[in-house]
PDB file of N, CA and C in Angstrom:
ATOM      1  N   UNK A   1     -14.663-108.887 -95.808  1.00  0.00           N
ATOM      2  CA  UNK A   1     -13.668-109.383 -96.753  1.00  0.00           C
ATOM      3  C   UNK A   1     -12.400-108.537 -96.663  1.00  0.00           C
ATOM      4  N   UNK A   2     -11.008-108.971 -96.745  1.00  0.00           N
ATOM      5  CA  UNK A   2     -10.347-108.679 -96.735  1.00  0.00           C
ATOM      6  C   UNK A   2      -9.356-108.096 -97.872  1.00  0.00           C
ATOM      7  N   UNK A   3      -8.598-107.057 -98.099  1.00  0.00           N
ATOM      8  CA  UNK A   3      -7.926-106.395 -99.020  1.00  0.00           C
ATOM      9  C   UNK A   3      -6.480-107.140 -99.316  1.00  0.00           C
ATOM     10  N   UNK A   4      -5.845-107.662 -98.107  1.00  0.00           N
ATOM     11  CA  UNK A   4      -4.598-107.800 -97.848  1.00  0.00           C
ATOM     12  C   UNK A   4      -4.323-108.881 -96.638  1.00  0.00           C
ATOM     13  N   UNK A   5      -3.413-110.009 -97.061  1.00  0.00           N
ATOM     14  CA  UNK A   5      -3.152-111.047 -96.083  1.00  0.00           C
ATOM     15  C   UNK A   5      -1.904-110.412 -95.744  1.00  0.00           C
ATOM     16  N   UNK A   6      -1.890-110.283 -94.125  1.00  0.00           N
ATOM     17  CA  UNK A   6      -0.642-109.898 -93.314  1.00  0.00           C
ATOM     18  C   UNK A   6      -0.433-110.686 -92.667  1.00  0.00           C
ATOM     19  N   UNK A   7       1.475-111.209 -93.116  1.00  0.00           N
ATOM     20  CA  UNK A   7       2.201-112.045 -93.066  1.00  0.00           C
ATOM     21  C   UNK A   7       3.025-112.374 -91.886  1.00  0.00           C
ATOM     22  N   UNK A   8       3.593-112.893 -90.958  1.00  0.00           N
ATOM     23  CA  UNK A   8       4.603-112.913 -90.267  1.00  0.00           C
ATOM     24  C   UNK A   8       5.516-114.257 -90.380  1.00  0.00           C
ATOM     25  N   UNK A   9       6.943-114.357 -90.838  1.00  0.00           N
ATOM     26  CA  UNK A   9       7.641-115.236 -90.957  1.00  0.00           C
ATOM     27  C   UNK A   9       8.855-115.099 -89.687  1.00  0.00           C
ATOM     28  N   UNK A  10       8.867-116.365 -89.026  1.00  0.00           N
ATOM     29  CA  UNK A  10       9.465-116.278 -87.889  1.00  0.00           C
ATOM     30  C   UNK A  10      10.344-117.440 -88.117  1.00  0.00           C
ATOM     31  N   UNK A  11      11.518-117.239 -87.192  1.00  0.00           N
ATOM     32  CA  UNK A  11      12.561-118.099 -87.171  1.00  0.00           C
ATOM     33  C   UNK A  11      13.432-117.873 -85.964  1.00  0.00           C
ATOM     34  N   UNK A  12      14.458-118.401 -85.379  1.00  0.00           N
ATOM     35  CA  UNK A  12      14.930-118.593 -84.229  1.00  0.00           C
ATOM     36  C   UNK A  12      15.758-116.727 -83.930  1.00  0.00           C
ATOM     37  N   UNK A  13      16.394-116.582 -85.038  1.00  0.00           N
ATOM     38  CA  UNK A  13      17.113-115.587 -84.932  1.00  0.00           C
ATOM     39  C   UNK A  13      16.389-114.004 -85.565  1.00  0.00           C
ATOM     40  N   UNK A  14      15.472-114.625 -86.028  1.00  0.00           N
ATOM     41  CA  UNK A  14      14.984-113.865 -87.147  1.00  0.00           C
ATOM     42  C   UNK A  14      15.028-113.130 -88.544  1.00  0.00           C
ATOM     43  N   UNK A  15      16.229-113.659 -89.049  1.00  0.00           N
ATOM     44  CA  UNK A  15      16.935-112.920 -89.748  1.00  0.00           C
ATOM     45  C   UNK A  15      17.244-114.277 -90.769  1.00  0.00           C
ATOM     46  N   UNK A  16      18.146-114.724 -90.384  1.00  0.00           N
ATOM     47  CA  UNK A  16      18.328-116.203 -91.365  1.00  0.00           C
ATOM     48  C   UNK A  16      17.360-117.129 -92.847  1.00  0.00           C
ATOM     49  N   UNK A  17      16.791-118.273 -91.516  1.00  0.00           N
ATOM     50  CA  UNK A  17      16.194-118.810 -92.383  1.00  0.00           C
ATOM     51  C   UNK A  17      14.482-117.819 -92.743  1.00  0.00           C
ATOM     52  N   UNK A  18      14.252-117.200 -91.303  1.00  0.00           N
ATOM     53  CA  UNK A  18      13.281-116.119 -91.862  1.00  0.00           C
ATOM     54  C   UNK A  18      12.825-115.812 -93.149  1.00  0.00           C
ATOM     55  N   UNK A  19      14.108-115.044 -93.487  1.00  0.00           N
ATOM     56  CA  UNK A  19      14.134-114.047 -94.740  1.00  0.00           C
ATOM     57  C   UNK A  19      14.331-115.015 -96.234  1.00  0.00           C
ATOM     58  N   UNK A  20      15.042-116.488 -96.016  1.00  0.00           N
ATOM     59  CA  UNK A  20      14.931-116.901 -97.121  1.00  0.00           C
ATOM     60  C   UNK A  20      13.345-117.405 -97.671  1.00  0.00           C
ATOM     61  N   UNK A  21      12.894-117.319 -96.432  1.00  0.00           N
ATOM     62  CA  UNK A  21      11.481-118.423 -96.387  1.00  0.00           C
ATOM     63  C   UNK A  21      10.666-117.397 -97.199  1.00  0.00           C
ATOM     64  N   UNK A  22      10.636-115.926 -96.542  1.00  0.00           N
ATOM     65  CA  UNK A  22       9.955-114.825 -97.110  1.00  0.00           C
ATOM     66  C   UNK A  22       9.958-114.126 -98.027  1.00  0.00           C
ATOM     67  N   UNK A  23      10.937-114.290 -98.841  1.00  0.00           N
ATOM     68  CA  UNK A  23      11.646-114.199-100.404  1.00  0.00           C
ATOM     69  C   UNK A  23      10.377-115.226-101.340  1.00  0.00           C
ATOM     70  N   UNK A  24      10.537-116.368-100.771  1.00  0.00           N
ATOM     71  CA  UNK A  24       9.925-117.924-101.269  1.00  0.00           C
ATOM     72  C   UNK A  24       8.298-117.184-101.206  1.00  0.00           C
ATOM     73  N   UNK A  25       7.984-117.116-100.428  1.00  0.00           N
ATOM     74  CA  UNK A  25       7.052-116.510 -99.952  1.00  0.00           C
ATOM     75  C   UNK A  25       6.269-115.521-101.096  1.00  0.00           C
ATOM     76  N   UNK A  26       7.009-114.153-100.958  1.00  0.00           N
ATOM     77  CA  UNK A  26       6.823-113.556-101.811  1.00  0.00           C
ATOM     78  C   UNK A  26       6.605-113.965-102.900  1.00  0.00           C
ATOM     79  N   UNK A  27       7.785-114.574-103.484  1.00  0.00           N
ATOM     80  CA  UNK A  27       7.337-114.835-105.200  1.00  0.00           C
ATOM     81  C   UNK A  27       6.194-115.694-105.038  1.00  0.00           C
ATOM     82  N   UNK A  28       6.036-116.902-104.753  1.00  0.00           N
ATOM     83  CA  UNK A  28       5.036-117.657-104.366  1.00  0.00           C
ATOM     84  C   UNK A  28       3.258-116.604-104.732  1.00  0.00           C
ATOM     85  N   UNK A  29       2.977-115.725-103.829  1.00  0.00           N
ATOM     86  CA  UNK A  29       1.395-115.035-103.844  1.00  0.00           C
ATOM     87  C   UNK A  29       1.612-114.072-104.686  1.00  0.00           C
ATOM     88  N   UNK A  30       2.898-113.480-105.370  1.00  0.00           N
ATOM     89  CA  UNK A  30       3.054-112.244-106.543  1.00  0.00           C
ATOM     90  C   UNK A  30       2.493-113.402-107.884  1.00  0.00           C
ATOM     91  N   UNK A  31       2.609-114.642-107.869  1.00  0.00           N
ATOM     92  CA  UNK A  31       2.565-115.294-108.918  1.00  0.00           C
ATOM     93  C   UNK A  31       1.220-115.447-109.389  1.00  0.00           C
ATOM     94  N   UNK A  32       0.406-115.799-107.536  1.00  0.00           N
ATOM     95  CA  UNK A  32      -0.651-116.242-107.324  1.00  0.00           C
ATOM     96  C   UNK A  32      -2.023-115.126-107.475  1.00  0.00           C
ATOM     97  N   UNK A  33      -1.403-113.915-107.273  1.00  0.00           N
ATOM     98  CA  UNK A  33      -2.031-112.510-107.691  1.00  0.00           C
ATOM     99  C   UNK A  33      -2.879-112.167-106.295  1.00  0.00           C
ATOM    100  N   UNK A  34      -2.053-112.560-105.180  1.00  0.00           N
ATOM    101  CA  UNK A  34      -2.493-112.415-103.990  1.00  0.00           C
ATOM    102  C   UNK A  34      -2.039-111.485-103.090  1.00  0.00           C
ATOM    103  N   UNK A  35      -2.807-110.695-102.685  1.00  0.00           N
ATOM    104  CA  UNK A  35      -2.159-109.497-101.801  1.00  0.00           C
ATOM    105  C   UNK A  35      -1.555-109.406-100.558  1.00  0.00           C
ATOM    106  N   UNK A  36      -0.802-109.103-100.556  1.00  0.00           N
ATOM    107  CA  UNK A  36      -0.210-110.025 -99.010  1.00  0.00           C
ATOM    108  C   UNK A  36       0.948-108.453 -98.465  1.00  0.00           C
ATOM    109  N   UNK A  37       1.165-108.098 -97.168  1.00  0.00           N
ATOM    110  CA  UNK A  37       1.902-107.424 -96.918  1.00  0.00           C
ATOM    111  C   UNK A  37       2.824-108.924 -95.837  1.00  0.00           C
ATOM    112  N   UNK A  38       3.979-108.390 -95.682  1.00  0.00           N
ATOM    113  CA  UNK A  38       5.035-109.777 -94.934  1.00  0.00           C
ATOM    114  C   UNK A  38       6.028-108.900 -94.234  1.00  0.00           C
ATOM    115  N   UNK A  39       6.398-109.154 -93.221  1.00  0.00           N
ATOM    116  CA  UNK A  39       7.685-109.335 -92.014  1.00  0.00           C
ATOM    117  C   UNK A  39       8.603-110.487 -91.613  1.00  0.00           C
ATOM    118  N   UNK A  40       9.413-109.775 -91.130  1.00  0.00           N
ATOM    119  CA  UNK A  40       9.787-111.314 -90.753  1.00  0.00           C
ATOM    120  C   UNK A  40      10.517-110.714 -88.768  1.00  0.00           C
ATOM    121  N   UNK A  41      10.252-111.889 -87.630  1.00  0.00           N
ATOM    122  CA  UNK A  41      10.660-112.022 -86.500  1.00  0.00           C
ATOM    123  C   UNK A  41      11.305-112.984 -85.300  1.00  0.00           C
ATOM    124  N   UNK A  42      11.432-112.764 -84.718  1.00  0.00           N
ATOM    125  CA  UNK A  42      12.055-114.245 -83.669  1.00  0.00           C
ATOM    126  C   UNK A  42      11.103-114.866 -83.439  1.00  0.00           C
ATOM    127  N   UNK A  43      11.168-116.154 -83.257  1.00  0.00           N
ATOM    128  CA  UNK A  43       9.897-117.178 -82.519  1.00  0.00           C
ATOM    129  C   UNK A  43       9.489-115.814 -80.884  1.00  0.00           C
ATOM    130  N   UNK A  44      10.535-115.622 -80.306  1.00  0.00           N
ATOM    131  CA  UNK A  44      10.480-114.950 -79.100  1.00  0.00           C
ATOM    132  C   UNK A  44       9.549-113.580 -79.318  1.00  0.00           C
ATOM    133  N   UNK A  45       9.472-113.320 -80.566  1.00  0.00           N
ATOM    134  CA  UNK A  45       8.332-111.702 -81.131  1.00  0.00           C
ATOM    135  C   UNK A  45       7.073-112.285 -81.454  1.00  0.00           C
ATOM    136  N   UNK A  46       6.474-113.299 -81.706  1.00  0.00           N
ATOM    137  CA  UNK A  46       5.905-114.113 -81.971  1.00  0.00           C
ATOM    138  C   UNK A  46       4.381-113.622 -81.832  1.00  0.00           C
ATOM    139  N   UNK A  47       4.350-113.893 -80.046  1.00  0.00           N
ATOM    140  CA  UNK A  47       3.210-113.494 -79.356  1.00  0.00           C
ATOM    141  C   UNK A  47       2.541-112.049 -79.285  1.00  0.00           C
ATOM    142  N   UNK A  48       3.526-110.914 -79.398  1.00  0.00           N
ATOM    143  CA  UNK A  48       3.520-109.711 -79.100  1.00  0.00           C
ATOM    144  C   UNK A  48       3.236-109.445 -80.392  1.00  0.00           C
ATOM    145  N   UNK A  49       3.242-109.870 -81.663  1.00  0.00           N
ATOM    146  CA  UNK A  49       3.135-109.503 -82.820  1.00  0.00           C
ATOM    147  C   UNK A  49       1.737-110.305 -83.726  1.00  0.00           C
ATOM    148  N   UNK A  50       1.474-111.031 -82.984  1.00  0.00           N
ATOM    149  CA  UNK A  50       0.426-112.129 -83.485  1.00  0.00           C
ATOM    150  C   UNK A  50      -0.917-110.788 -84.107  1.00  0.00           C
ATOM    151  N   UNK A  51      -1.125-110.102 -83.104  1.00  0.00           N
ATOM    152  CA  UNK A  51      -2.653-109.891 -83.248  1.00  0.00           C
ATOM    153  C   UNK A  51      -2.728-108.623 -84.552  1.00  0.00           C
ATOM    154  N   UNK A  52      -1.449-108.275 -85.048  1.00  0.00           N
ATOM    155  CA  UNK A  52      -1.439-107.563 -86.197  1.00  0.00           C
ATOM    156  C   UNK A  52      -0.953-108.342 -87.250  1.00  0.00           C
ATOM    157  N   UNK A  53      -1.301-109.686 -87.665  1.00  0.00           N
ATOM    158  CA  UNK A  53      -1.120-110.302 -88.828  1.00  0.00           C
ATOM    159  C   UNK A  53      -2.103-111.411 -88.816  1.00  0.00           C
ATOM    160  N   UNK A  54      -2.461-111.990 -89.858  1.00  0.00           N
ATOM    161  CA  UNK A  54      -3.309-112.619 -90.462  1.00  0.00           C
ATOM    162  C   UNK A  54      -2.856-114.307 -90.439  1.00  0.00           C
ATOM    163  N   UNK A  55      -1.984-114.489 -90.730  1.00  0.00           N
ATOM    164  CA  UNK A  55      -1.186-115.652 -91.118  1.00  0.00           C
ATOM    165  C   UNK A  55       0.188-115.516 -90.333  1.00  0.00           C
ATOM    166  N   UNK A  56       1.085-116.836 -89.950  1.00  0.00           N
ATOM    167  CA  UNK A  56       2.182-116.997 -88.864  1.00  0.00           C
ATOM    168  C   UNK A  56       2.899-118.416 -89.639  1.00  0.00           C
ATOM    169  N   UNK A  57       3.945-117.951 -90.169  1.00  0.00           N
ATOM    170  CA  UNK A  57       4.653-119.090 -90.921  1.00  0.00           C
ATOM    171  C   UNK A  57       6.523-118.955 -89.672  1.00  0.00           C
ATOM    172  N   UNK A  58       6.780-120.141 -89.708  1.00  0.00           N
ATOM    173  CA  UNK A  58       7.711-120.748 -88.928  1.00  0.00           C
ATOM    174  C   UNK A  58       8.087-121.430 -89.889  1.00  0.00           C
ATOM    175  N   UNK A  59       9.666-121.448 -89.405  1.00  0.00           N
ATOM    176  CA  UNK A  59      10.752-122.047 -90.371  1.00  0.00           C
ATOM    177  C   UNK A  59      11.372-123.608 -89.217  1.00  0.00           C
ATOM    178  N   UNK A  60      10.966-123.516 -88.251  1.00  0.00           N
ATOM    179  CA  UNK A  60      10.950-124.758 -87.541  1.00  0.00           C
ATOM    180  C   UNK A  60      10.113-124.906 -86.350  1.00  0.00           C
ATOM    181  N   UNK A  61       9.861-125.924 -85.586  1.00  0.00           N
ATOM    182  CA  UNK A  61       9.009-126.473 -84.655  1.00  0.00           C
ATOM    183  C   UNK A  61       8.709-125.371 -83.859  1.00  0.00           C
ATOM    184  N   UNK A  62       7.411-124.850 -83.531  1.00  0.00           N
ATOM    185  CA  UNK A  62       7.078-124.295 -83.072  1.00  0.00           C
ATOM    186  C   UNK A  62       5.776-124.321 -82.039  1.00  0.00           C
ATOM    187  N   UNK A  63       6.409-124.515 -81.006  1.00  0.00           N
ATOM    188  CA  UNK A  63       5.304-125.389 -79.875  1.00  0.00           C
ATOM    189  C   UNK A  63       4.485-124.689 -79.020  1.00  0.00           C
ATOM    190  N   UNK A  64       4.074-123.199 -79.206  1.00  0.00           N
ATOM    191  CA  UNK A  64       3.111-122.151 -78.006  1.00  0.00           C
ATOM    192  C   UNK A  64       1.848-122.210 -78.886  1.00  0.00           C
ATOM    193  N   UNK A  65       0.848-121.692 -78.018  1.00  0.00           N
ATOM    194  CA  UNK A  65      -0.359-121.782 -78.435  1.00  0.00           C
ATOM    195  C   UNK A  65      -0.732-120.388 -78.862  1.00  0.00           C
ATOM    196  N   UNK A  66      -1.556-120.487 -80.805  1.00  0.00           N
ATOM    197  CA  UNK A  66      -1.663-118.821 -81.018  1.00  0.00           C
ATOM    198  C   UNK A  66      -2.662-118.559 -81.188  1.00  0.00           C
ATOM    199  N   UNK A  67      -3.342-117.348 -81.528  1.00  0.00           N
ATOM    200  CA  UNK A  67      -4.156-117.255 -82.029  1.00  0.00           C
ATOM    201  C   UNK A  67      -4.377-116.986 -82.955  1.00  0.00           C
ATOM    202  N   UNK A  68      -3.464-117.174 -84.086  1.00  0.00           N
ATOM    203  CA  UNK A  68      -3.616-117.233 -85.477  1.00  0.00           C
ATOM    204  C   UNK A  68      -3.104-118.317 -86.301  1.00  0.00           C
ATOM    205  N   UNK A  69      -3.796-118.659 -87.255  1.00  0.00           N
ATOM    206  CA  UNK A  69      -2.931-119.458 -88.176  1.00  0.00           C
ATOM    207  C   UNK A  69      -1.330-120.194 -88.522  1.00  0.00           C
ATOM    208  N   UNK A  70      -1.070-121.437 -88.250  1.00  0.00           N
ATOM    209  CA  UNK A  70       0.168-121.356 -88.187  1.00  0.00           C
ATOM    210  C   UNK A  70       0.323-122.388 -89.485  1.00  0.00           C
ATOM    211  N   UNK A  71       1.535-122.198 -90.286  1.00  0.00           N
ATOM    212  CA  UNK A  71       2.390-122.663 -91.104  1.00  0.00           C
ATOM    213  C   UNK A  71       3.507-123.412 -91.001  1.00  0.00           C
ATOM    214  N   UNK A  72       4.336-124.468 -90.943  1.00  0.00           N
ATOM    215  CA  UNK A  72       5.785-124.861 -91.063  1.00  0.00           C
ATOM    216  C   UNK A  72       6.207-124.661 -92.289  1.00  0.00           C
ATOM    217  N   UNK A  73       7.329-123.677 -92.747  1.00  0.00           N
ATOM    218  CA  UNK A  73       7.444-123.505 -93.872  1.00  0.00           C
ATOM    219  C   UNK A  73       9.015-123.663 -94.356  1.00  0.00           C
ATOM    220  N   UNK A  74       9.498-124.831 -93.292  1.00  0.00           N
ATOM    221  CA  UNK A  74      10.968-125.620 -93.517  1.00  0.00           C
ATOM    222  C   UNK A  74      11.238-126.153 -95.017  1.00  0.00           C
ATOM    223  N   UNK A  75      10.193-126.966 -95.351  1.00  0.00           N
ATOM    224  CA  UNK A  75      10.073-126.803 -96.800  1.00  0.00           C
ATOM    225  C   UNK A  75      10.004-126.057 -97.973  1.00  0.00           C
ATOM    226  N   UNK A  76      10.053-124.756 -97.659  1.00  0.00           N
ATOM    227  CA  UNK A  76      10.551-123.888 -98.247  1.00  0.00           C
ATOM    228  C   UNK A  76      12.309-123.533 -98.800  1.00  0.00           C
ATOM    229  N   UNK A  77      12.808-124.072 -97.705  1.00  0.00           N
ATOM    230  CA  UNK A  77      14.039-123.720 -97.491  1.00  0.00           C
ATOM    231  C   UNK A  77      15.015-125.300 -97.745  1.00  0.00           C
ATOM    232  N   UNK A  78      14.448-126.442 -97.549  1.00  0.00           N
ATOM    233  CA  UNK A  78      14.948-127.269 -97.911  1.00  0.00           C
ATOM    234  C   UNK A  78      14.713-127.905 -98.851  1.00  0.00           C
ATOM    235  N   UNK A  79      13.194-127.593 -99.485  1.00  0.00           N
ATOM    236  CA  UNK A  79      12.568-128.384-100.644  1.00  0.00           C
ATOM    237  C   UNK A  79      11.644-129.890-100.128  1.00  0.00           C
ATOM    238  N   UNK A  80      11.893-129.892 -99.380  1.00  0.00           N
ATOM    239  CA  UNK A  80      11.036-131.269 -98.557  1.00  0.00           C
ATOM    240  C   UNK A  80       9.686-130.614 -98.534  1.00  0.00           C
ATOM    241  N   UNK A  81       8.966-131.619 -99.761  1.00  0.00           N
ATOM    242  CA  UNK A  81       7.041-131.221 -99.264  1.00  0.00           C
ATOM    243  C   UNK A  81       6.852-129.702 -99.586  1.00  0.00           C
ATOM    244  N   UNK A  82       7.986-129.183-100.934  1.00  0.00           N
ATOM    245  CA  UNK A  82       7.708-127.789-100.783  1.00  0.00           C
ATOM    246  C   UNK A  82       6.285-127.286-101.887  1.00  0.00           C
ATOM    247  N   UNK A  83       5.878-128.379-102.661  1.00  0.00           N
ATOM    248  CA  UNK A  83       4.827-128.129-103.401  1.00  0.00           C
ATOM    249  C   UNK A  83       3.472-128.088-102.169  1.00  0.00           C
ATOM    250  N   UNK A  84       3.461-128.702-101.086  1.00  0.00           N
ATOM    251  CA  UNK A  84       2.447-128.901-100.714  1.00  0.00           C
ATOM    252  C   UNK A  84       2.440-127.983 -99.618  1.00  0.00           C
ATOM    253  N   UNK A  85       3.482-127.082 -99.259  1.00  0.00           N
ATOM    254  CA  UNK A  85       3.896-125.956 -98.375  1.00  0.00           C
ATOM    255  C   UNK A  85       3.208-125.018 -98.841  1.00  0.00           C
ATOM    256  N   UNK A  86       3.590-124.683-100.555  1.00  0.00           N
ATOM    257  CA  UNK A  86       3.262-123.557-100.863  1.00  0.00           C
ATOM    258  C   UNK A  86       1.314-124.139-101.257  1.00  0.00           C
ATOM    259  N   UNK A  87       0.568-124.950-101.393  1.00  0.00           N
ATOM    260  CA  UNK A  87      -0.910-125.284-101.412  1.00  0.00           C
ATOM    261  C   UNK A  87      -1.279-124.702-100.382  1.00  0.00           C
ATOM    262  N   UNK A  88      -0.598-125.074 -99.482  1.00  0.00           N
ATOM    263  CA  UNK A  88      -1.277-124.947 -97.709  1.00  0.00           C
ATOM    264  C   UNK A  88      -1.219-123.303 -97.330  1.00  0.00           C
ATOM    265  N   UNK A  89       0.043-122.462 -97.943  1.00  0.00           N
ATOM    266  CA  UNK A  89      -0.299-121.111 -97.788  1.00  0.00           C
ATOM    267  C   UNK A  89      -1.002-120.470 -98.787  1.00  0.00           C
ATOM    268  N   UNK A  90      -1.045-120.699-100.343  1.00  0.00           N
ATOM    269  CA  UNK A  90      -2.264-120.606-100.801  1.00  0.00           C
ATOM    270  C   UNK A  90      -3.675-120.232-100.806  1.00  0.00           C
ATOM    271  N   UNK A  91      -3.954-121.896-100.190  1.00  0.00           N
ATOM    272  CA  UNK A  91      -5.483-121.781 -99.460  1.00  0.00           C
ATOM    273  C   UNK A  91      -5.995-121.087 -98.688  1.00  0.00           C
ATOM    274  N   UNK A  92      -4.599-121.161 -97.303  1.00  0.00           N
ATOM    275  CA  UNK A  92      -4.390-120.330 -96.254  1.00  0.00           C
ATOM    276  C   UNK A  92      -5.082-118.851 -96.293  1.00  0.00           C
ATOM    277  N   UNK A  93      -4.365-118.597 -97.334  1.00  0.00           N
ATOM    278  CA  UNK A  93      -4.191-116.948 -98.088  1.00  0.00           C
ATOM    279  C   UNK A  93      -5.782-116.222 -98.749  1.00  0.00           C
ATOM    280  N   UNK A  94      -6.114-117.248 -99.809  1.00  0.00           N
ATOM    281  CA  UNK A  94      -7.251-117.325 -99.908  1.00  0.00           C
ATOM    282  C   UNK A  94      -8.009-117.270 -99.096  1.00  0.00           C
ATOM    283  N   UNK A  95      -8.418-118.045 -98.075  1.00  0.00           N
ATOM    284  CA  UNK A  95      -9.685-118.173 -96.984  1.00  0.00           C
ATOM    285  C   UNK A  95      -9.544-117.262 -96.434  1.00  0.00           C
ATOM    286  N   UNK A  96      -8.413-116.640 -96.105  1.00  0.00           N
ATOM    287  CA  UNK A  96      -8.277-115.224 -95.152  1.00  0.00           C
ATOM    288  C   UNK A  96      -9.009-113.991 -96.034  1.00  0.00           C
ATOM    289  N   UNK A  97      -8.564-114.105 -97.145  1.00  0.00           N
ATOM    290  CA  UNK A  97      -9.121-112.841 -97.990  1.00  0.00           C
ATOM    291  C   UNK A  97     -10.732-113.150 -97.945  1.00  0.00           C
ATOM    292  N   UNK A  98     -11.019-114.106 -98.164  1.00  0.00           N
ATOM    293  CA  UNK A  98     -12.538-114.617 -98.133  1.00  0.00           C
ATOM    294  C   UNK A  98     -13.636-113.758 -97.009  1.00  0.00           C
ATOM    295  N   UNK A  99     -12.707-113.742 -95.538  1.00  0.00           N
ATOM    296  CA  UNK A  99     -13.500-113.642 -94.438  1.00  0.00           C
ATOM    297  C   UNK A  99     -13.484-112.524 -94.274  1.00  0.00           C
TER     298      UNK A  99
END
């Protein structure tokens, strides 16, 4: 079982829509009383960074194959489907702490 879901929020530049997503983010599992440590990186840090986080949220299309968990979390940032964004990391979040 796990103590802490470790986060990675990625975006083209890394910096941009990243950081708004991970703000969202944050408040989101502080609410939820979920432990979570978070970053944020380029789609291009992606791979090299995968195997020290738990969860992998993207702020747009993201087409390589990982080995962790992946998220679209555009809805965060635009409000499109953002109730069912934040369910899906949630659960996400949950099941990780579970295992």
């Amino acid at each position: 079982m796990k103590n802490t879901v470790k986060i990675l929020v990625a975006c083209g530049s890394g910096v941009a829509t990243s950081t708004v997503a991970q703000e969202n983010v944050k408040d989101l599992l502080k609410e939820e009383g979920i432990p979570f440590e978070i970053s944020t990186c380029t789609f291009s840090e992606i791979p090299s960074r995968q195997d020290n986080v738990d969860l992998i949220l993207v702020t747009s299309k993201y087409n390589e194959a990982l080995d962790k968990p992946l998220i679209s979390v555009f809805g965060l940032i635009s409000g499109i489907n953002r109730k069912k964004i934040e369910e899906q990391i949630i659960n996400e979040c949950k099941k990780i702490l579970e295992n």
